[in-house]
Protein backbone atom coordinates (compact mmCIF):
# COMPACT_ATOMS: atom_id res chain seq x y z
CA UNK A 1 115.95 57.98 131.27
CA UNK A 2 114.54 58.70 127.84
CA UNK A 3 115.14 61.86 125.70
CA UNK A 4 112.88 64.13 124.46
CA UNK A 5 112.19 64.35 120.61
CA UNK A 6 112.36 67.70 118.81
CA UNK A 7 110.39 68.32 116.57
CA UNK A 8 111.06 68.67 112.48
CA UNK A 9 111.45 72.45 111.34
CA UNK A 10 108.86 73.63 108.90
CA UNK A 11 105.39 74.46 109.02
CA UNK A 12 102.76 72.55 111.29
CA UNK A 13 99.05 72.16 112.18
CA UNK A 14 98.06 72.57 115.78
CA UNK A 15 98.20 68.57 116.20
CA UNK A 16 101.87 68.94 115.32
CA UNK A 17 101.61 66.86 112.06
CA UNK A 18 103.12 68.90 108.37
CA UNK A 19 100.54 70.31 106.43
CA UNK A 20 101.59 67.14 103.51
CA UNK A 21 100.87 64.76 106.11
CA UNK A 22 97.47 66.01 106.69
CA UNK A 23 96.72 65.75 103.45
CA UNK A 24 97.33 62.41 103.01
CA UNK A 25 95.29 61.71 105.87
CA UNK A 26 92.70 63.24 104.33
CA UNK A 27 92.48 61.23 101.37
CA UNK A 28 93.36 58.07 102.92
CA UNK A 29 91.04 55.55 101.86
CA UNK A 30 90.95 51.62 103.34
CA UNK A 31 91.93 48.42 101.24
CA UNK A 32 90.14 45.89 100.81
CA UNK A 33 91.20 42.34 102.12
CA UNK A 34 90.51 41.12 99.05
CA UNK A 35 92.62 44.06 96.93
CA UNK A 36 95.52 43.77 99.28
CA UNK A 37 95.76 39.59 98.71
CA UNK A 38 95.37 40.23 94.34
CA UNK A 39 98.18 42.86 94.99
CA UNK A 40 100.30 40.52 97.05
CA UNK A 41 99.66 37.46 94.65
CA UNK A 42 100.54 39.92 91.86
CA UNK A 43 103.98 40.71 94.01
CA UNK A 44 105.05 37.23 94.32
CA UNK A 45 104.39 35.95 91.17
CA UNK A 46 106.43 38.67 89.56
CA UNK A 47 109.87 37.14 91.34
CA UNK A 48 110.98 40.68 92.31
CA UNK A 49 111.41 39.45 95.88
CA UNK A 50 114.16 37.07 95.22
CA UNK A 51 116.24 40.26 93.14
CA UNK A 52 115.49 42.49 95.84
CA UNK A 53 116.71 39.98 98.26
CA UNK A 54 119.77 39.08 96.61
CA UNK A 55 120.00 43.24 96.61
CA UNK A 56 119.79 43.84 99.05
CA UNK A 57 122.29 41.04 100.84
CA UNK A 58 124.60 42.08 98.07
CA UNK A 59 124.33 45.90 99.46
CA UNK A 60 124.96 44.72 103.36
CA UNK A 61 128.52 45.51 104.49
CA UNK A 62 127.97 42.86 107.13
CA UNK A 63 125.34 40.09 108.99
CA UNK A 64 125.54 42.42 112.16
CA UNK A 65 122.16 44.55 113.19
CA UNK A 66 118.30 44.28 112.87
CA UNK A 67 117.04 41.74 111.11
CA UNK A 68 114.59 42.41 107.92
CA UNK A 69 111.32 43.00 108.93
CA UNK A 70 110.03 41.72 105.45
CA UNK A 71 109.85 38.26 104.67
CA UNK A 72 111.14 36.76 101.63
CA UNK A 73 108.91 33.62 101.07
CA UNK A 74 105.25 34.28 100.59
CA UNK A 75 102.97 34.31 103.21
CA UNK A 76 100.31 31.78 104.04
């Protein structure tokens, strides 16, 4: 049996998305493949990830639940 969700107070269109939301739809605009892969170069050569990581393990009061969705070595 699954619940219902309610909806989030505040004003809404008629396709039951927040007027902010629409906007951003509105000026969405698509990356290119080529954009995203400088961006994600950029990313891993800056060695945030591995200070995030260590973050982010350091913040984790255990190793129980969901298991990070975002990788910590580089992609291929």
């Amino acid at each position: 049996m699954t619940t219902a969700r309610t909806p989030r107070p505040g004003p809404h269109d008629r396709a039951g998305a927040p007027p902010w939301l629409k906007q951003l739809r509105e000026r969405r605009q698509s990356v290119r493949a080529a954009d995203f892969t400088r961006a994600r170069q950029f990313v891993d050569r800056s060695g945030v990830i591995p200070l995030l990581h260590h973050a982010q393990q350091r913040a984790r009061k255990s190793n129980a639940g969901r298991t990070r969705t975002v990788a910590s070595t580089p992609c291929s």
